[in-house]
PDB file of N, CA and C in Angstrom:
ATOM      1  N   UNK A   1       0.848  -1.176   0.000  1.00  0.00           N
ATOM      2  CA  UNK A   1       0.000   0.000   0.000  1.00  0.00           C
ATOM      3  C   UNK A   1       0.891   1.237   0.000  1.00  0.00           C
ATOM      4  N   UNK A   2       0.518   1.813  -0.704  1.00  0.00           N
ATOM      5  CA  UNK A   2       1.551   3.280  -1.086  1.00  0.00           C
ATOM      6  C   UNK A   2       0.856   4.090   0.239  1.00  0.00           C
ATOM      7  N   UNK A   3       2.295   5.332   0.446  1.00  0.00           N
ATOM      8  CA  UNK A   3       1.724   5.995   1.569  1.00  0.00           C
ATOM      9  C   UNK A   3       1.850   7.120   0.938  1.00  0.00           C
ATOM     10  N   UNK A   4       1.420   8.389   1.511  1.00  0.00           N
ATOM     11  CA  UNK A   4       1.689   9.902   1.703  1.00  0.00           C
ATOM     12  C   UNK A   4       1.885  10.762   2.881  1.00  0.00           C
ATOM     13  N   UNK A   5       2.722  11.647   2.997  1.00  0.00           N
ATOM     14  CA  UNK A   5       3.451  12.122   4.425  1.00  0.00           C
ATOM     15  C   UNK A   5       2.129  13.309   3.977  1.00  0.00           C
ATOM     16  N   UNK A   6       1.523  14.124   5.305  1.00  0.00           N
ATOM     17  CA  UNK A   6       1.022  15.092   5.137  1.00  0.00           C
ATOM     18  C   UNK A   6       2.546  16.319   5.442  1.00  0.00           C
ATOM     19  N   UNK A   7       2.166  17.360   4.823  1.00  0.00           N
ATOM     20  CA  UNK A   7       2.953  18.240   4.733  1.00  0.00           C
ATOM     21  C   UNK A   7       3.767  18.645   5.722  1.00  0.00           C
ATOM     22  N   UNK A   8       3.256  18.928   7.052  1.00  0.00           N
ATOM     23  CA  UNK A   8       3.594  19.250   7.606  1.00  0.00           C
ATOM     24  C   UNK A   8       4.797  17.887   8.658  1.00  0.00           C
ATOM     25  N   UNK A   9       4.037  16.618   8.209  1.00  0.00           N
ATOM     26  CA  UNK A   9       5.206  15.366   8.886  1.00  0.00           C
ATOM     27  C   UNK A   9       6.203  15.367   8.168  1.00  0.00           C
ATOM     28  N   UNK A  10       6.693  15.451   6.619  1.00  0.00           N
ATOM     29  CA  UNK A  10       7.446  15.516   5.820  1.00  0.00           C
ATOM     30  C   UNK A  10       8.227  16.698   6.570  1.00  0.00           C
ATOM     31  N   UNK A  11       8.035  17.617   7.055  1.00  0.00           N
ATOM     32  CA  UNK A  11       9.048  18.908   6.997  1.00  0.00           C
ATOM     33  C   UNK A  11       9.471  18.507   8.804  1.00  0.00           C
ATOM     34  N   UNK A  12       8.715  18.249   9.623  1.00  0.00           N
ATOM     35  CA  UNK A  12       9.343  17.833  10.829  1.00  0.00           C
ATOM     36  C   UNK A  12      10.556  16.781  10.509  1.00  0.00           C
ATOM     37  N   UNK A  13      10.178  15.410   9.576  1.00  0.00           N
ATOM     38  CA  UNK A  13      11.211  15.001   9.287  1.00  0.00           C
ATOM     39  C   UNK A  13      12.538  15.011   8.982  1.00  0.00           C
ATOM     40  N   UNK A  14      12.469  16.079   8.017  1.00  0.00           N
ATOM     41  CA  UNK A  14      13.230  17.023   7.511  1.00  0.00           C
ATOM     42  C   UNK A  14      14.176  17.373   8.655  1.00  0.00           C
ATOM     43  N   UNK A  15      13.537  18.217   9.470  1.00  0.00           N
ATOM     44  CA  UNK A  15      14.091  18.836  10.634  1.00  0.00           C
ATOM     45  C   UNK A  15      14.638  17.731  11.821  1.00  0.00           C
ATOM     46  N   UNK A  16      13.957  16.464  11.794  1.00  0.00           N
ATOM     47  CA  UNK A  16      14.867  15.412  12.833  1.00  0.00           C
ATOM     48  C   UNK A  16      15.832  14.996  12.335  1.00  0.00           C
ATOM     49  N   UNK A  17      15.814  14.970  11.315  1.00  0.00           N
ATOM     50  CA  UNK A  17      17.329  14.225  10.423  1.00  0.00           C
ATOM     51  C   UNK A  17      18.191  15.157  10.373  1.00  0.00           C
ATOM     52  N   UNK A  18      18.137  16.543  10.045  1.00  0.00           N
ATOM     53  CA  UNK A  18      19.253  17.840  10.201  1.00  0.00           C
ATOM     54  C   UNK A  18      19.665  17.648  11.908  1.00  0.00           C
ATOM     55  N   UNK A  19      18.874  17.699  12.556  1.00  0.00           N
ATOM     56  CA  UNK A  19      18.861  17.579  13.994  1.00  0.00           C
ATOM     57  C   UNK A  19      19.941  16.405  14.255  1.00  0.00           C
ATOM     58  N   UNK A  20      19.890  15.407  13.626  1.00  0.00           N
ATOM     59  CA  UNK A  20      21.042  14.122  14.049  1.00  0.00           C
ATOM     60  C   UNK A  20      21.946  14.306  13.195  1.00  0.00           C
ATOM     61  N   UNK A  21      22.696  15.315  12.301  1.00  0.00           N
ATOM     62  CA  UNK A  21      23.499  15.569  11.498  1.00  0.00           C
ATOM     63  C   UNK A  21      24.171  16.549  12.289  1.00  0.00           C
ATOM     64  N   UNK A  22      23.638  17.084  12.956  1.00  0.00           N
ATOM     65  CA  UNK A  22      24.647  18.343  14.025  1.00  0.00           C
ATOM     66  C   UNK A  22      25.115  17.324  14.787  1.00  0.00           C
ATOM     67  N   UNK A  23      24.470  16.439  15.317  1.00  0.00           N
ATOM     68  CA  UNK A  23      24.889  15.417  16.573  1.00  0.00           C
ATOM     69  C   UNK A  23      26.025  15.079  16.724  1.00  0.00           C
ATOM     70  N   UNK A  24      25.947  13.993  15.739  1.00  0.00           N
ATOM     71  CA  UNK A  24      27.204  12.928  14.941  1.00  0.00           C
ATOM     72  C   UNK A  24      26.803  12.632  13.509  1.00  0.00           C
ATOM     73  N   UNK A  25      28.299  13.035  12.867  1.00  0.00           N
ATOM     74  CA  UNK A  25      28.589  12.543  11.904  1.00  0.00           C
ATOM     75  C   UNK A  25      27.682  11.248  11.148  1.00  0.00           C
ATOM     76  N   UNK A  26      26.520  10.912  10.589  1.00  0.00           N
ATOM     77  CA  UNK A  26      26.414   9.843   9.824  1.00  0.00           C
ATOM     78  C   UNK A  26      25.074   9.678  10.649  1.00  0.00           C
ATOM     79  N   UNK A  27      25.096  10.032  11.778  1.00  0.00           N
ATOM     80  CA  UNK A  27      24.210   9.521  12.878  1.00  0.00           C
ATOM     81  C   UNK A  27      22.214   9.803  11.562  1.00  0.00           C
ATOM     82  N   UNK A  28      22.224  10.533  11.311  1.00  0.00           N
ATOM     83  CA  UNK A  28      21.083  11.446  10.237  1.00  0.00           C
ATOM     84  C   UNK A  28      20.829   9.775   9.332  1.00  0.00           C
ATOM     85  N   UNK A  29      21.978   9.179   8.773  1.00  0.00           N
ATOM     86  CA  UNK A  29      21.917   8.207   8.042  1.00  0.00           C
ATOM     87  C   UNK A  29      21.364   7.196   8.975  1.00  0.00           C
ATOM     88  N   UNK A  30      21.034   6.929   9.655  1.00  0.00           N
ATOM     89  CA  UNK A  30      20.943   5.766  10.778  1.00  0.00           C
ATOM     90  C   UNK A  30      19.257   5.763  10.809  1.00  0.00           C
ATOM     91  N   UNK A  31      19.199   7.063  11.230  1.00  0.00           N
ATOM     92  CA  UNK A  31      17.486   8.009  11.546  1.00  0.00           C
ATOM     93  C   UNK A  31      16.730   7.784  10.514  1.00  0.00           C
ATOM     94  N   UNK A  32      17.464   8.499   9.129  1.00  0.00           N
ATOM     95  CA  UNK A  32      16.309   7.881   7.823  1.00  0.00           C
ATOM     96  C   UNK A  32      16.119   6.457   7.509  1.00  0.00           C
ATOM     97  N   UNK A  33      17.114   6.025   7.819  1.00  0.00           N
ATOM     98  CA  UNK A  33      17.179   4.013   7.709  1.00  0.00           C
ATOM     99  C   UNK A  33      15.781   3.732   8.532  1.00  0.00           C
ATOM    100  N   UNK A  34      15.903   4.151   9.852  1.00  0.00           N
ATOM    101  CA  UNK A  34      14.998   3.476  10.672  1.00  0.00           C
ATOM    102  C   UNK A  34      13.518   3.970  10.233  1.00  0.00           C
ATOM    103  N   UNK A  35      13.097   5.228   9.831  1.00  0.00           N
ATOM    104  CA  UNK A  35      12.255   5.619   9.675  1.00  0.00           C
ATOM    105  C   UNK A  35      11.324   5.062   8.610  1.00  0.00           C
ATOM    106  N   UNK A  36      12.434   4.655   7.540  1.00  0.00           N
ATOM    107  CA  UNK A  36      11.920   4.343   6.215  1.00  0.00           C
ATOM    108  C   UNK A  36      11.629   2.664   6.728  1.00  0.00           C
ATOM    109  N   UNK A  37      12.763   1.667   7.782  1.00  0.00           N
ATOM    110  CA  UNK A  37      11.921   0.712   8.059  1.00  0.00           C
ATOM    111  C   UNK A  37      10.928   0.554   8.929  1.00  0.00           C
ATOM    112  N   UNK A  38      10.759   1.542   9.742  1.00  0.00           N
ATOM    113  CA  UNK A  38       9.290   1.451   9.918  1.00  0.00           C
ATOM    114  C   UNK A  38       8.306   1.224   9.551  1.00  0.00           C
ATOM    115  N   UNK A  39       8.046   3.120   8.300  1.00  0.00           N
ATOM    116  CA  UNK A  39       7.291   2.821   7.202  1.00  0.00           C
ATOM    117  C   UNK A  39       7.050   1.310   6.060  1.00  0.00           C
ATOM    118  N   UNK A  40       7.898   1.122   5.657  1.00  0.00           N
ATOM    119  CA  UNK A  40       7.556   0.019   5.133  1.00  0.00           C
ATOM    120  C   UNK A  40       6.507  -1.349   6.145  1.00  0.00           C
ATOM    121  N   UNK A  41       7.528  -1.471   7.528  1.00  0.00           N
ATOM    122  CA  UNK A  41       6.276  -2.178   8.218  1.00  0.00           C
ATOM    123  C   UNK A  41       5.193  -1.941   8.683  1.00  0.00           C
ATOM    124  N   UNK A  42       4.974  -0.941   8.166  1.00  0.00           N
ATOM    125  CA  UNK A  42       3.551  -0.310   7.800  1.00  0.00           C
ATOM    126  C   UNK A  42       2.843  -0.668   6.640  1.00  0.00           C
ATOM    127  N   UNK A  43       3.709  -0.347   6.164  1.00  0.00           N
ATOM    128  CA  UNK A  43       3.019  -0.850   4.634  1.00  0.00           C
ATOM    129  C   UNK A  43       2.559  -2.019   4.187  1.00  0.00           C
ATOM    130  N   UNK A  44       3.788  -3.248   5.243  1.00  0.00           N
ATOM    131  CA  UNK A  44       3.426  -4.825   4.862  1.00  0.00           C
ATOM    132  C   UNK A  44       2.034  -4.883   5.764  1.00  0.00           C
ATOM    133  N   UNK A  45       1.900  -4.474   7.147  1.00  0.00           N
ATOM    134  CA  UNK A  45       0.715  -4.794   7.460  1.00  0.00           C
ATOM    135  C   UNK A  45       0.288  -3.525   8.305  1.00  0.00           C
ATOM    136  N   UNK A  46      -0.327  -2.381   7.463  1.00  0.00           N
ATOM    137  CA  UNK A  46      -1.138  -1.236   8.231  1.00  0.00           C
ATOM    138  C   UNK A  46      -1.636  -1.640   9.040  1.00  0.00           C
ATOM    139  N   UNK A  47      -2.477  -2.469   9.560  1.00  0.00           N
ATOM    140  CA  UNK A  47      -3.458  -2.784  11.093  1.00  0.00           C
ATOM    141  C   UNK A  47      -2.380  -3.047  12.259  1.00  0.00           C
ATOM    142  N   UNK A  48      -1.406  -3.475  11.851  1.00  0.00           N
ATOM    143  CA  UNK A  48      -0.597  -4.351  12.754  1.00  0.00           C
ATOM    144  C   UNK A  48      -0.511  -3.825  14.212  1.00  0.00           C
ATOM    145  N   UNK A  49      -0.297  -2.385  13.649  1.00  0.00           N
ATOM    146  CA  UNK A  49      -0.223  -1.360  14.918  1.00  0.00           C
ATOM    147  C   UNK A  49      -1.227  -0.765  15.582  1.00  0.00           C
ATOM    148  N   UNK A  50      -1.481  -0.513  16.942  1.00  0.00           N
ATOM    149  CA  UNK A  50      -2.583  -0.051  17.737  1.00  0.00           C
ATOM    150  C   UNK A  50      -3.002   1.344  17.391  1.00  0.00           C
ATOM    151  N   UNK A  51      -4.349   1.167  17.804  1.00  0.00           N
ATOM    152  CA  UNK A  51      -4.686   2.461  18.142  1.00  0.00           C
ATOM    153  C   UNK A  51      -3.909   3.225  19.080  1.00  0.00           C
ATOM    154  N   UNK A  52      -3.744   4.537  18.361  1.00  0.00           N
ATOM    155  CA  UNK A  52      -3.048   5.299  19.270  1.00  0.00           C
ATOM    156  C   UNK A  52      -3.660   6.423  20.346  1.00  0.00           C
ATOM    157  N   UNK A  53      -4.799   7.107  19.208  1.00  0.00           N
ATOM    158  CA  UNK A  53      -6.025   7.773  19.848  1.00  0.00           C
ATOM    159  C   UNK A  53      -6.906   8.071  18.763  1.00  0.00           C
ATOM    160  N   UNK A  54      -8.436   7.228  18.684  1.00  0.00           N
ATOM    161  CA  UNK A  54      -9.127   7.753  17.684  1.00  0.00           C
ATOM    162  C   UNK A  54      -8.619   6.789  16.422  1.00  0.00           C
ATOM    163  N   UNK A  55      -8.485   7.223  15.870  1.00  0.00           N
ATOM    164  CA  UNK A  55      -8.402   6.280  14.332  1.00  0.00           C
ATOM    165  C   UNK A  55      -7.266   6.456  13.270  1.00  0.00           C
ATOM    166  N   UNK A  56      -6.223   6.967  14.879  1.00  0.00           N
ATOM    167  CA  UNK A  56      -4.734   7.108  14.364  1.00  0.00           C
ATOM    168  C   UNK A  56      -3.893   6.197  14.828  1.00  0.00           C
ATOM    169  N   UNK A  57      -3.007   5.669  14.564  1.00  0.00           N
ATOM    170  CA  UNK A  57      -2.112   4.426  14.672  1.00  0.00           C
ATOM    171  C   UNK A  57      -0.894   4.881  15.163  1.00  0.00           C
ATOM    172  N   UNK A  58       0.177   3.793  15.594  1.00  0.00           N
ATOM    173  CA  UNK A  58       1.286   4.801  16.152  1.00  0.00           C
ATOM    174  C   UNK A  58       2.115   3.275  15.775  1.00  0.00           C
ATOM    175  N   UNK A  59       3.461   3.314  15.228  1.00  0.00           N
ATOM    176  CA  UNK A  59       4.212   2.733  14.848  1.00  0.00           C
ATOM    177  C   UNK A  59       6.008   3.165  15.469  1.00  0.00           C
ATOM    178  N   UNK A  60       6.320   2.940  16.610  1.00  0.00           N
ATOM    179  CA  UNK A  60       7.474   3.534  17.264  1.00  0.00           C
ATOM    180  C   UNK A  60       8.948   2.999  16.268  1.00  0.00           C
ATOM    181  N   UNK A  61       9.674   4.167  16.044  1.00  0.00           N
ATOM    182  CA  UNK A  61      11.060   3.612  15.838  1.00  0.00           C
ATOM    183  C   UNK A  61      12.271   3.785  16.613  1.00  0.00           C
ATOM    184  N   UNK A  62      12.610   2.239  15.939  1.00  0.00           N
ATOM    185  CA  UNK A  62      13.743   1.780  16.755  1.00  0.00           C
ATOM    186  C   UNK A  62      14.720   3.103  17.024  1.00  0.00           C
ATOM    187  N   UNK A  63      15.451   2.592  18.431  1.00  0.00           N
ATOM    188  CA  UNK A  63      16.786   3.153  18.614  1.00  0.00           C
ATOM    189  C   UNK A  63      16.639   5.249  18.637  1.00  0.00           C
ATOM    190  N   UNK A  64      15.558   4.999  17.978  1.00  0.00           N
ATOM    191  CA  UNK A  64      15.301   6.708  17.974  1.00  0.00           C
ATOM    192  C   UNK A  64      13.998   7.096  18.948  1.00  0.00           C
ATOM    193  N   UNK A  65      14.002   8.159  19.720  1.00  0.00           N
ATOM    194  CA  UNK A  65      12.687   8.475  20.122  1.00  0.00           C
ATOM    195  C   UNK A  65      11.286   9.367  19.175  1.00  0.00           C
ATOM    196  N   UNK A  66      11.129   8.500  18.158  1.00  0.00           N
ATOM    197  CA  UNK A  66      10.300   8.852  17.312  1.00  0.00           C
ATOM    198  C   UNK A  66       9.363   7.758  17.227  1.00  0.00           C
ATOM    199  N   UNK A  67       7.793   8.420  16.755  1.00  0.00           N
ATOM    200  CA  UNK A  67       7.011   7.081  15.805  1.00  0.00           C
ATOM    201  C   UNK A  67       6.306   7.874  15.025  1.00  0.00           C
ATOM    202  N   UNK A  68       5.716   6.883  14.393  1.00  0.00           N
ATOM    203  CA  UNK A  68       5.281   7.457  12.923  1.00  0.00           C
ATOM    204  C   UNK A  68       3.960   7.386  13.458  1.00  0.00           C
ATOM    205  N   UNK A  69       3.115   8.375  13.106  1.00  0.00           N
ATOM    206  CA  UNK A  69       1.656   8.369  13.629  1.00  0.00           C
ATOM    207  C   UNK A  69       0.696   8.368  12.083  1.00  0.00           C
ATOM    208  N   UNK A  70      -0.177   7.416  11.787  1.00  0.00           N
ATOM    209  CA  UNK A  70      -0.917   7.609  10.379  1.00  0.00           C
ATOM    210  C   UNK A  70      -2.035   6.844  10.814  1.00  0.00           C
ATOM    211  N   UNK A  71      -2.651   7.304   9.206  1.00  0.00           N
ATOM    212  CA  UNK A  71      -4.363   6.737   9.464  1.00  0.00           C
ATOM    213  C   UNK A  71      -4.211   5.440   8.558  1.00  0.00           C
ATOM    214  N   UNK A  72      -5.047   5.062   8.233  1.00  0.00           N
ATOM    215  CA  UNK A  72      -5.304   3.616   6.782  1.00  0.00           C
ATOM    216  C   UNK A  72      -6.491   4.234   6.123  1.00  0.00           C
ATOM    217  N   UNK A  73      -6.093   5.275   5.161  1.00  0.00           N
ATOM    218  CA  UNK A  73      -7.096   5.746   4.266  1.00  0.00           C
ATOM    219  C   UNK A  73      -7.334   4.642   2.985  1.00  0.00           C
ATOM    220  N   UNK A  74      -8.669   4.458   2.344  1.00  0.00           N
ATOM    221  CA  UNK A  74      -8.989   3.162   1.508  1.00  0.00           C
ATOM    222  C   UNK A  74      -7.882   3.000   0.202  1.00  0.00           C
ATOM    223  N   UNK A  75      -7.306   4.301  -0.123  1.00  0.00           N
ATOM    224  CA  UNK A  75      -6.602   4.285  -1.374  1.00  0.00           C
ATOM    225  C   UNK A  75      -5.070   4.482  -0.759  1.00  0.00           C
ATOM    226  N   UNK A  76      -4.631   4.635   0.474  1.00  0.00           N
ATOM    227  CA  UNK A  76      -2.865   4.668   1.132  1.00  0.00           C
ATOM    228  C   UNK A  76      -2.929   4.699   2.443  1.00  0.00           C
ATOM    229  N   UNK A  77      -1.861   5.380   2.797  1.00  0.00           N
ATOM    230  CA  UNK A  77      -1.177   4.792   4.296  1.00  0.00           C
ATOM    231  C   UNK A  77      -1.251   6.538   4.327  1.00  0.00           C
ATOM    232  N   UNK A  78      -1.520   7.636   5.422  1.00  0.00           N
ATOM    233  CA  UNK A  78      -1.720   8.829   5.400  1.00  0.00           C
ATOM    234  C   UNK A  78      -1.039   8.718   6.711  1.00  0.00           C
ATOM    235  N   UNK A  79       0.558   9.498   6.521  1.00  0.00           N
ATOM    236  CA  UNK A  79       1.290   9.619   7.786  1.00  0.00           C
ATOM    237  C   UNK A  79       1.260  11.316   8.422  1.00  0.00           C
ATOM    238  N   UNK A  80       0.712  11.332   9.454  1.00  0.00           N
ATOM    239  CA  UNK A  80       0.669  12.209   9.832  1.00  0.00           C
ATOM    240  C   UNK A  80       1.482  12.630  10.701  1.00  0.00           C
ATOM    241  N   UNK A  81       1.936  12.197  10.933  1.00  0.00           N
ATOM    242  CA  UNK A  81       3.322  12.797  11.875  1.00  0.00           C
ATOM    243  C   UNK A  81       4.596  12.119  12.410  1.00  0.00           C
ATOM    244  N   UNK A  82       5.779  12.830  12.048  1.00  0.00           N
ATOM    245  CA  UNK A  82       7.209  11.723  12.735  1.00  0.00           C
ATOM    246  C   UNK A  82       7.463  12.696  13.564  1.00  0.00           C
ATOM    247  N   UNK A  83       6.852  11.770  14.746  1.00  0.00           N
ATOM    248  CA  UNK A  83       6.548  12.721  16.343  1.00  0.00           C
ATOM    249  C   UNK A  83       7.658  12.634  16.959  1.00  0.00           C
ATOM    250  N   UNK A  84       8.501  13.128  17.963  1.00  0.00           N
ATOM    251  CA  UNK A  84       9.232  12.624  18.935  1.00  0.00           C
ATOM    252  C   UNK A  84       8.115  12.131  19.909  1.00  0.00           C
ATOM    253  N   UNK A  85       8.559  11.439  21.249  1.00  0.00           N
ATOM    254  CA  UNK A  85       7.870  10.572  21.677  1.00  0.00           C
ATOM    255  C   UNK A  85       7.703  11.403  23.278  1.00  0.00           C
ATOM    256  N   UNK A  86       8.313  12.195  23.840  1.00  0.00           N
ATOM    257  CA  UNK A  86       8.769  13.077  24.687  1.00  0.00           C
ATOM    258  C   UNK A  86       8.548  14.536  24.541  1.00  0.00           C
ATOM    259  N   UNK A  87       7.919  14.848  23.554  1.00  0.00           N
ATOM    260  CA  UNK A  87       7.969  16.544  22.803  1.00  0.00           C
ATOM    261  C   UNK A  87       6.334  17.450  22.602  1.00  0.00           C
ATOM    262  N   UNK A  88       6.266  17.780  23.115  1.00  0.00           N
ATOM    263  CA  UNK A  88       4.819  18.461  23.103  1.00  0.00           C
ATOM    264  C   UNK A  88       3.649  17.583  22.632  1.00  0.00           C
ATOM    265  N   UNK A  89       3.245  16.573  23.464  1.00  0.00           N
ATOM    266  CA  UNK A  89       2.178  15.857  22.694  1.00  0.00           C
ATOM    267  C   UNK A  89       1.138  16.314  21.952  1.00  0.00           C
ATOM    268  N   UNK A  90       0.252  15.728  21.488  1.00  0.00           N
ATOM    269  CA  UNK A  90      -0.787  15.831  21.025  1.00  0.00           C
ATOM    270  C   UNK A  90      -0.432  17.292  20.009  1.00  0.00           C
ATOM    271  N   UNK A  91       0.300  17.660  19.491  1.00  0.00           N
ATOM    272  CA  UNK A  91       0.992  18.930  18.747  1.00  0.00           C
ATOM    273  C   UNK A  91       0.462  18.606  17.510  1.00  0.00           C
ATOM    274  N   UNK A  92       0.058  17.569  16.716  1.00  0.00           N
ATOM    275  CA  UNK A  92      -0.064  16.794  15.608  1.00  0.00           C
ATOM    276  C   UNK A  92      -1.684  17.046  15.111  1.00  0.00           C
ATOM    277  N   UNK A  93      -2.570  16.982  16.440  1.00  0.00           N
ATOM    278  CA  UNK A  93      -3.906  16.677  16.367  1.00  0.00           C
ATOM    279  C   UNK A  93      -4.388  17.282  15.351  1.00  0.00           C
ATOM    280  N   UNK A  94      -3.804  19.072  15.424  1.00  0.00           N
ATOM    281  CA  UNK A  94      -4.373  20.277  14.565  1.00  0.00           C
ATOM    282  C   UNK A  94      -4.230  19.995  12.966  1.00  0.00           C
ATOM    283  N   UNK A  95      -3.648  18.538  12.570  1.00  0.00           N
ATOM    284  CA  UNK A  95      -3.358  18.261  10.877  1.00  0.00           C
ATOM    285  C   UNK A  95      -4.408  17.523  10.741  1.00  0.00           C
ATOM    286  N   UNK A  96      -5.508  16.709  11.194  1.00  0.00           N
ATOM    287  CA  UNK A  96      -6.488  16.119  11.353  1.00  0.00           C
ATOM    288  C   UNK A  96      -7.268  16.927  10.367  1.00  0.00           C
ATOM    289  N   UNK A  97      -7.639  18.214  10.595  1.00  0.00           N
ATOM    290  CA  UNK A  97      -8.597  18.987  10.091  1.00  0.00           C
ATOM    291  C   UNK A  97      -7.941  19.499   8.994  1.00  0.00           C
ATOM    292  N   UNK A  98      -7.001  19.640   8.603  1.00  0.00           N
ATOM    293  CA  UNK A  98      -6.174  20.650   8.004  1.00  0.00           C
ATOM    294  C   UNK A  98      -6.308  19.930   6.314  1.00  0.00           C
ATOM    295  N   UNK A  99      -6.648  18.629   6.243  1.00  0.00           N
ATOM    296  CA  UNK A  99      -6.583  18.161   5.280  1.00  0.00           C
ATOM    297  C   UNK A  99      -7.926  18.171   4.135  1.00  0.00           C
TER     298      UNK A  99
END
């Protein structure tokens, strides 16, 4: 199942991976690895993962304090946010409507 980042998860992304490039060296390469295998185990089985709140899903990645938060829309995988896990919760909710 093909996915789509809403706009605003794409550009946080953006910004966690610059974020582990100041860190360490290579460390940024590690972050998109994990992220992208997440996503994919998303993709092999969207349900797999719980409800997170409402009829959003939450998929944690490894080794990083991030998860991928998305819905299972009938035609893709609709990721709405690569949250930190520790960072202003519920910050995400306001893309719900936005779409």
């Amino acid at each position: 199942m093909r996915f789509e980042f809403h706009p605003d998860a794409l550009e946080e992304y953006g910004r966690a991976a610059s974020h582990y490039t100041q860190q360490q060296e290579g460390l940024q390469h590690r972050f998109i690895e994990q992220v992208e295998l997440t996503i994919r185990r998303i993709q092999n089985d969207p349900e797999r993962y719980r409800f997170f709140e409402e009829d959003i899903r939450r998929s944690l990645t490894p080794f990083f304090p991030y998860a991928v938060l998305y819905t299972i829309e009938p035609e893709y995988i609709h990721i709405i946010a690569i949250a930190h896990c520790a960072r202003r919760p519920g910050y995400w909710k306001e893309r719900l409507t936005d779409d």
